[in-house]
Protein backbone atom coordinates (compact mmCIF):
# COMPACT_ATOMS: atom_id res chain seq x y z
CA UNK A 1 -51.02 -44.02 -208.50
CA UNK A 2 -51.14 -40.27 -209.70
CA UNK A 3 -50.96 -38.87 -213.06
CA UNK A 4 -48.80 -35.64 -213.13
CA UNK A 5 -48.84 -34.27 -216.90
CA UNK A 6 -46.04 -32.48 -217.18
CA UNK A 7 -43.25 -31.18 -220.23
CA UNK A 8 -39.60 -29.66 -219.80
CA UNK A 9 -41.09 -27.12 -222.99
CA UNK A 10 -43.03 -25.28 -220.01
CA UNK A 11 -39.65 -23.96 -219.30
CA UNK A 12 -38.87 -22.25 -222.40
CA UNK A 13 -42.02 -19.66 -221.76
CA UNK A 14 -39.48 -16.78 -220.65
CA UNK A 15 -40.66 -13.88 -218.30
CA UNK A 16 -37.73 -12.27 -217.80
CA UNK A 17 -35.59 -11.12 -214.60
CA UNK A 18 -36.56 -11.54 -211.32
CA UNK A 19 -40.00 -11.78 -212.51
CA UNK A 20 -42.53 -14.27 -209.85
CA UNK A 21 -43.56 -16.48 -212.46
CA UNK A 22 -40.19 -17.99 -213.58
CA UNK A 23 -39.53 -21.54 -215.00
CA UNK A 24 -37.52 -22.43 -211.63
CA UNK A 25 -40.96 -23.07 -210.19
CA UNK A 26 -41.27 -26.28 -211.77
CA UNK A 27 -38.43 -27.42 -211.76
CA UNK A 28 -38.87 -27.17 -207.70
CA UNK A 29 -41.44 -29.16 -207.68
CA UNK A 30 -40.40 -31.83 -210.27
CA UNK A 31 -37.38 -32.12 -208.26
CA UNK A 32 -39.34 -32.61 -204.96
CA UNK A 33 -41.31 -34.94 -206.34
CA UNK A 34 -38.76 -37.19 -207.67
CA UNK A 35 -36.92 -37.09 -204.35
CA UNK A 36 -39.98 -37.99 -202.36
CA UNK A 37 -41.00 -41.34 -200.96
CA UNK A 38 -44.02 -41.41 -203.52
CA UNK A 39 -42.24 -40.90 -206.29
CA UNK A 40 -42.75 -44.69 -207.27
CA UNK A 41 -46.31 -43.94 -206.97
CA UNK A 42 -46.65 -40.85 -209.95
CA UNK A 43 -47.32 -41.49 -213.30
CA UNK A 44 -45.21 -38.98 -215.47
CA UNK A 45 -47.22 -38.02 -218.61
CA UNK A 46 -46.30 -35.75 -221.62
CA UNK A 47 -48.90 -33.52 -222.89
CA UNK A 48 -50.49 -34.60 -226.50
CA UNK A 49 -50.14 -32.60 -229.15
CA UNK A 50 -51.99 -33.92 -232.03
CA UNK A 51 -55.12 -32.32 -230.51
CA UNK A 52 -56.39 -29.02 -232.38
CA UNK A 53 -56.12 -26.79 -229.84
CA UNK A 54 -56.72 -23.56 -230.91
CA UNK A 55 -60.50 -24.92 -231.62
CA UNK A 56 -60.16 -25.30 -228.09
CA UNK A 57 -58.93 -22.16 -227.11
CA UNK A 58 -61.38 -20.29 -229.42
CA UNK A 59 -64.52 -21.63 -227.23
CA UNK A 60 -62.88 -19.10 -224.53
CA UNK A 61 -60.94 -16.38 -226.40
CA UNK A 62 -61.56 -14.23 -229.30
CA UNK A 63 -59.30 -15.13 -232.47
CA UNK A 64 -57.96 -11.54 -232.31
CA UNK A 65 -56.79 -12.19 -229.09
CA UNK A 66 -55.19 -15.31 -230.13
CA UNK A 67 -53.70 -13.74 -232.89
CA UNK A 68 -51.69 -11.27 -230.79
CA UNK A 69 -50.05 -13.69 -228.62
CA UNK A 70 -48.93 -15.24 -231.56
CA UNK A 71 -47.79 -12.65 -232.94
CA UNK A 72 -45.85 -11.24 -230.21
CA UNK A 73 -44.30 -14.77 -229.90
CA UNK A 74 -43.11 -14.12 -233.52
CA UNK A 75 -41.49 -11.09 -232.76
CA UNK A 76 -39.60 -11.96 -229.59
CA UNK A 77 -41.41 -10.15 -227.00
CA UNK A 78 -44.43 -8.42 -226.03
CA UNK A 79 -46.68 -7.77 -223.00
CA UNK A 80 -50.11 -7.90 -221.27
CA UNK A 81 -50.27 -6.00 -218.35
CA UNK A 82 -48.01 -7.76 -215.93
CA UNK A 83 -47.96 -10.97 -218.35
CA UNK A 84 -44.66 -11.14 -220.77
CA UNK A 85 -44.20 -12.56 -224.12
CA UNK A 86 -41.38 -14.26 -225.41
CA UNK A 87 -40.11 -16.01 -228.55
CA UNK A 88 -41.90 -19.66 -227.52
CA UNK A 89 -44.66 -18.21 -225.29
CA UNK A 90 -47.61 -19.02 -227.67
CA UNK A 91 -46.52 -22.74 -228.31
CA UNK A 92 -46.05 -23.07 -224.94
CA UNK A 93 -49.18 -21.58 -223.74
CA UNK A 94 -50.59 -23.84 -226.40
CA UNK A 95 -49.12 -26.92 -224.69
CA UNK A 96 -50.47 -26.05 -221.05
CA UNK A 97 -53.74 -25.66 -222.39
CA UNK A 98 -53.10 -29.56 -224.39
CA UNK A 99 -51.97 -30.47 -221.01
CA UNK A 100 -55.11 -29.42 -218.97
CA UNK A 101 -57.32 -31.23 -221.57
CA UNK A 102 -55.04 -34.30 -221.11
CA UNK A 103 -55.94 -34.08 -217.36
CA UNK A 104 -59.76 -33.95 -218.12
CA UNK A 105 -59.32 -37.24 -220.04
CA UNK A 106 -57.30 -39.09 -218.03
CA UNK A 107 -58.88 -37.89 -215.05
CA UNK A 108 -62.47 -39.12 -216.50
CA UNK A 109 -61.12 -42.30 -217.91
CA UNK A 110 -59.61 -43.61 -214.70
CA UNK A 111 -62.07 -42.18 -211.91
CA UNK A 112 -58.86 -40.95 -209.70
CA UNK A 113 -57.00 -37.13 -209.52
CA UNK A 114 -54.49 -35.91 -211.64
CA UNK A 115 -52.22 -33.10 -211.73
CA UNK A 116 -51.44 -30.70 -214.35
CA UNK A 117 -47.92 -29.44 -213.92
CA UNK A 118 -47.98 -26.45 -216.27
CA UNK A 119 -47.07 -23.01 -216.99
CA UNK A 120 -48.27 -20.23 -217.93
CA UNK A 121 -50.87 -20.20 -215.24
CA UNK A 122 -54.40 -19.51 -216.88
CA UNK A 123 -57.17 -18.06 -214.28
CA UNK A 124 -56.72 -14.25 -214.72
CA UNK A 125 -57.03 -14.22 -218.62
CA UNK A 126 -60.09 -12.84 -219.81
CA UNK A 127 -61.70 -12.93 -223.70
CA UNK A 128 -59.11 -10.50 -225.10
CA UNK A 129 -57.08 -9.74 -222.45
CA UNK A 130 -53.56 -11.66 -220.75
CA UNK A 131 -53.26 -10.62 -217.51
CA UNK A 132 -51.71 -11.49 -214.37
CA UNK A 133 -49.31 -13.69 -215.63
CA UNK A 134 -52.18 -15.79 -217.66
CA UNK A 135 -52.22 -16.40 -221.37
CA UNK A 136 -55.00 -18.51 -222.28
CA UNK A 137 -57.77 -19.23 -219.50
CA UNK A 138 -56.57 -22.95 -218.77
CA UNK A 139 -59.54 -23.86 -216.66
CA UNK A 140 -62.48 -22.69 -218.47
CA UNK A 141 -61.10 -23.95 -221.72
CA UNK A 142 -60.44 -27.30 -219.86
CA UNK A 143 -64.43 -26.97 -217.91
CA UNK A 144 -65.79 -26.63 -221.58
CA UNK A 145 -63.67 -29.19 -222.92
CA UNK A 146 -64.87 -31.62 -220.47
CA UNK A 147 -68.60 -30.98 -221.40
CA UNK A 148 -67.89 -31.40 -225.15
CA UNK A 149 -66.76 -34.83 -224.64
CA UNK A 150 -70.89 -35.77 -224.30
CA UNK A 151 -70.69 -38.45 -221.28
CA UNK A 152 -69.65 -35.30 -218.89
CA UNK A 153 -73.08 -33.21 -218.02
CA UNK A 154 -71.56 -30.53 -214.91
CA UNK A 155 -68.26 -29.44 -214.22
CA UNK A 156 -67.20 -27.71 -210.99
CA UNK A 157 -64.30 -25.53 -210.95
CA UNK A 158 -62.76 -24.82 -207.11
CA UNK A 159 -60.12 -21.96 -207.58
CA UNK A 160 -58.11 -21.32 -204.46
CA UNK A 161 -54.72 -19.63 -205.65
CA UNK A 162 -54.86 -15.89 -203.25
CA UNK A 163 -56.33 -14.25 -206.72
CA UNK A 164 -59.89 -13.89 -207.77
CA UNK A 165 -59.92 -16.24 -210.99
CA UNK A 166 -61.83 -13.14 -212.57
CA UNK A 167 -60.74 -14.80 -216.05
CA UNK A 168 -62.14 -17.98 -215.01
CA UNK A 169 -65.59 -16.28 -213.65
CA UNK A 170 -65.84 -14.38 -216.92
CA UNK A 171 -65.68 -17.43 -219.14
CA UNK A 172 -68.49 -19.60 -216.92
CA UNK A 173 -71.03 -17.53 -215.06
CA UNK A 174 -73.32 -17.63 -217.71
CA UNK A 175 -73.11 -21.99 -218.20
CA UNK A 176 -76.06 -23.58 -216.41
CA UNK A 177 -73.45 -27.03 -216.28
CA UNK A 178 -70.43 -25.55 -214.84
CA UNK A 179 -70.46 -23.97 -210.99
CA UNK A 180 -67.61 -21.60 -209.81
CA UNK A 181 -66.23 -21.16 -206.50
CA UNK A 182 -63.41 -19.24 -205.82
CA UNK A 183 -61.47 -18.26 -202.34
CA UNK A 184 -59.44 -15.06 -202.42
CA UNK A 185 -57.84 -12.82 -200.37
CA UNK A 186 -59.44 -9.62 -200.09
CA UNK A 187 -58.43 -6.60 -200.99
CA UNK A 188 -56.18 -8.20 -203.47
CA UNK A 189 -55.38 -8.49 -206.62
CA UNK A 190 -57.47 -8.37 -209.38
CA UNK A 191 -60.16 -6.46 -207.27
CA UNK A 192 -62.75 -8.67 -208.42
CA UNK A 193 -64.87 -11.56 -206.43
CA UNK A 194 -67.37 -9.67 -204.92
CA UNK A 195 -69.60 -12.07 -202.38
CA UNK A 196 -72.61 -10.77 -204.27
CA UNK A 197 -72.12 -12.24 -207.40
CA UNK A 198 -74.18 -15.37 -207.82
CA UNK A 199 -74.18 -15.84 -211.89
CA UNK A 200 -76.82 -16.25 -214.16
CA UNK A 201 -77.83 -19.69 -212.54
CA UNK A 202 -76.51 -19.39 -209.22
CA UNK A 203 -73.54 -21.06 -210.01
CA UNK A 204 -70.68 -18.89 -208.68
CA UNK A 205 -70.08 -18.23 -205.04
CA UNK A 206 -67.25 -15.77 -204.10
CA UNK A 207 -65.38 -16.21 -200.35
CA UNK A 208 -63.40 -13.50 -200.44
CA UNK A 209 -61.34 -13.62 -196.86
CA UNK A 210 -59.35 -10.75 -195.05
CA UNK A 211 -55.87 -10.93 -194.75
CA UNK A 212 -54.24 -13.06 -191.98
CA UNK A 213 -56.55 -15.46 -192.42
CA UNK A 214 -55.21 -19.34 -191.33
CA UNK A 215 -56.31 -22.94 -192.23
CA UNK A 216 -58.98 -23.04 -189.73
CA UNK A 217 -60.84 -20.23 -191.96
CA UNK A 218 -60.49 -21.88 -195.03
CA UNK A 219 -61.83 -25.27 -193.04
CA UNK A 220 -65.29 -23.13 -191.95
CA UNK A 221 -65.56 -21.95 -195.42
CA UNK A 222 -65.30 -25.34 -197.00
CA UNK A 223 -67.95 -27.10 -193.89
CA UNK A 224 -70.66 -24.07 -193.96
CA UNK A 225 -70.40 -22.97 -197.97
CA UNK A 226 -68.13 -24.67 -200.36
CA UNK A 227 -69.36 -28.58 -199.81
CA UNK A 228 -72.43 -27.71 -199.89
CA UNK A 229 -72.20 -25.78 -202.90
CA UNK A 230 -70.60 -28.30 -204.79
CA UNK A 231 -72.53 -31.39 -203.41
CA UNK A 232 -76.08 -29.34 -204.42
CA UNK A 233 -74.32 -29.07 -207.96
CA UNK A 234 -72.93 -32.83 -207.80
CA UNK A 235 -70.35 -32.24 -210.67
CA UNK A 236 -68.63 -35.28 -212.27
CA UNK A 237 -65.52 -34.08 -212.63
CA UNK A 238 -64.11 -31.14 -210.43
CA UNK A 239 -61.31 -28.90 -211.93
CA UNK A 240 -59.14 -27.06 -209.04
CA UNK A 241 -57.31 -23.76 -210.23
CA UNK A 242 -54.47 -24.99 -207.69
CA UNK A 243 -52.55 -21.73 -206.55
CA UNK A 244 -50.13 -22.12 -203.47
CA UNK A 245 -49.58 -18.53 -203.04
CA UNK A 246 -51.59 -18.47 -200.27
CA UNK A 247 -49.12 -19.94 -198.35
CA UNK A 248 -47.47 -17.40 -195.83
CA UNK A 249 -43.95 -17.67 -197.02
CA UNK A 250 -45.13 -16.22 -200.41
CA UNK A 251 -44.98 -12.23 -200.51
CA UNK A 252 -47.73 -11.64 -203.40
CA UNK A 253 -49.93 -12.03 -200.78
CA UNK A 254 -51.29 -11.97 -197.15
CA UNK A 255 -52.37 -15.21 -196.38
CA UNK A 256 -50.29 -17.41 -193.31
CA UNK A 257 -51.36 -21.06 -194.92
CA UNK A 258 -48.52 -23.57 -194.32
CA UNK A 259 -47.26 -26.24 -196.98
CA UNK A 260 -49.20 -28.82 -194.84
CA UNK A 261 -52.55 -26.89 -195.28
CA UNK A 262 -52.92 -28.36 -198.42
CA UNK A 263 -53.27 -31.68 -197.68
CA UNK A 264 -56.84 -30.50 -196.00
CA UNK A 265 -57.79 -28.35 -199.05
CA UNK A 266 -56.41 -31.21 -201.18
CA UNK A 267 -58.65 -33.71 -198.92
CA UNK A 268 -62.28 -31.66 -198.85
CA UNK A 269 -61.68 -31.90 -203.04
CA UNK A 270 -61.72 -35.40 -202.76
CA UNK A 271 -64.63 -35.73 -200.62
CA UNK A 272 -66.78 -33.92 -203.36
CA UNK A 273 -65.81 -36.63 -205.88
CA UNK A 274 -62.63 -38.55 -206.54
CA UNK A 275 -62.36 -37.06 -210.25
CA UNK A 276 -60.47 -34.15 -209.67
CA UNK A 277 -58.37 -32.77 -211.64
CA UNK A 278 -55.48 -30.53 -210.14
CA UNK A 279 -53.80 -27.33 -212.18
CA UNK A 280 -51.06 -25.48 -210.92
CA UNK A 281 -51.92 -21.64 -211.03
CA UNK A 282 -49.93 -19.17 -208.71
CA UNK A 283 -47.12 -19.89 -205.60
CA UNK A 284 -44.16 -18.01 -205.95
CA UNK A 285 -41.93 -19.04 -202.72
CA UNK A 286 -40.20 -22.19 -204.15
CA UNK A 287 -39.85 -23.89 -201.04
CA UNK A 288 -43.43 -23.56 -199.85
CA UNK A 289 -44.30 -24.39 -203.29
CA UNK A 290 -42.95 -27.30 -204.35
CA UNK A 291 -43.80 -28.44 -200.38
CA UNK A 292 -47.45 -27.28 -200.80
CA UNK A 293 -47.80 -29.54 -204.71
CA UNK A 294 -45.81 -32.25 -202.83
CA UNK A 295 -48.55 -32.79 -199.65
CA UNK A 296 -51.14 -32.32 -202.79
CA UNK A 297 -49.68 -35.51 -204.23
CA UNK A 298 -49.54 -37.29 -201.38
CA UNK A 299 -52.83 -36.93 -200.01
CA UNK A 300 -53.85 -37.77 -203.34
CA UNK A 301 -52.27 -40.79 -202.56
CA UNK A 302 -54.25 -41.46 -199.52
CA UNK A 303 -57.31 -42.73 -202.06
CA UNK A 304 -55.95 -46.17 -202.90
């Protein structure tokens, strides 16, 4: 069994025409899911809401910041770099972050992966800043989250949506109990990742990887640097900033992963501890998409 947290409010975050990150990108995947052969197997959760979670938010972005959002939301539009506002953006930013501390708990309480099935994505937003389609930095709120709870000492965060998760970085480099590693296509969007940054306590590591790179280079990045990394750390819960736009079908980037590739990213998580907790982030093809979160689930799956 899977837990996939997931609310039909994520669709009401509007970004406008023709813009990449568009509601129809859940609804792909919830509609994949529920005509797959594992769909017996997921466990459909709504996010909580009786949580305070602008305390939450606040342990990652200034209440200036937060502030703005909301008051763009108010007014009906508004815009951070390439990352729109609409009338319910803030409450639904709001729930995706709920929905990412859901996974942490249910993810800690039952020892097995979940997935987080929200929008808007969260990596690229930094103190003050939305950007790149993020709001509020969903996995570093989540990663410090998880350590507040007491019983939960190091976090690891794996990011491997095409992007840097410079928002992500930002947020953690300096936190002896949480270790960052992200792979991103480079040069890419947002020009950040450089191999040479280590953080405070050696805790990041930065792959960046050249265009037209295949599964067999993520597969030598995750035997020579990424295990290792991790397994040195020994985290007890691992958070994955899960972007499938690294898939070659998608045109934000320049990566030639197939759907299927997943399933081996999806497995080396798993063999660096079985508390893992999934969060969708980029993927803009909806086929390859919803196929990529689908072999996710499944190899998920493969546990019990």
């Amino acid at each position: 069994m899977i837990s996939i947290i997931y609310s039909e409010n994520f669709l009401q975050h509007e970004t406008g025409y023709m813009h990449p990150e568009q509601p129809e990108r859940l609804t792909a995947i919830v509609e994949i899911l529920r005509k797959s052969t594992v769909i017996d197997q997921i466990q459909w959760l709504n996010p909580d809401m009786a949580r305070n979670v602008i305390s939450e938010i606040e342990r990652v972005h200034s209440s200036e910041y937060i502030d703005s959002v909301r008051a763009y939301s108010i007014r009906g539009w508004g815009c951070f770099e390439s990352t729109q506002i609409s009338p319910h953006s803030f409450e639904v930013a709001c729930l995706a972050v709920n929905a990412w501390l859901d996974g942490v708990d249910h993810v800690w309480q039952m020892g097995r992966p979940s997935f987080v099935l929200a929008r808007p994505p969260g990596h690229h937003a930094l103190k003050d800043q939305g950007m790149g389609f993020c709001i509020f930095c969903n996995p570093a709120i989540a990663a410090l989250y998880a350590l507040s709870k007491g019983q939960i000492k190091r976090v690891g965060i794996l990011d491997w949506d095409v992007h840097h998760g410079n928002g992500t970085q930002a947020s953690v480099e300096n936190n002896p109990h949480i270790a960052f590693c992200s792979i991103h296509q480079s040069p890419g969007y947002p020009h950040t990742g450089k191999s040479d940054e280590h953080g405070k306590f050696n805790n990041v590591l930065n792959l960046p990887i050249t265009p037209g790179s295949l599964i067999q280079d993520y597969c030598q990045l995750f035997e020579q640097k990424v295990l290792g990394f991790f397994q040195n750390f020994q985290p007890d819960i691992l958070i994955v900033s899960a972007g499938y736009d690294a898939n070659q079908a998608d045109l934000l980037s320049k990566i030639n992963l197939q759907p299927q590739d997943y399933a081996i990213l999806t497995d080396y998580c798993l063999k660096i501890t079985p508390r893992v907790l999934f969060g969708l982030e980029g993927g803009y093809e909806l086929d390859s998409l919803a196929q990529s979160v689908l072999e996710t689930v499944k190899q998920c799956l493969k546990l019990f």
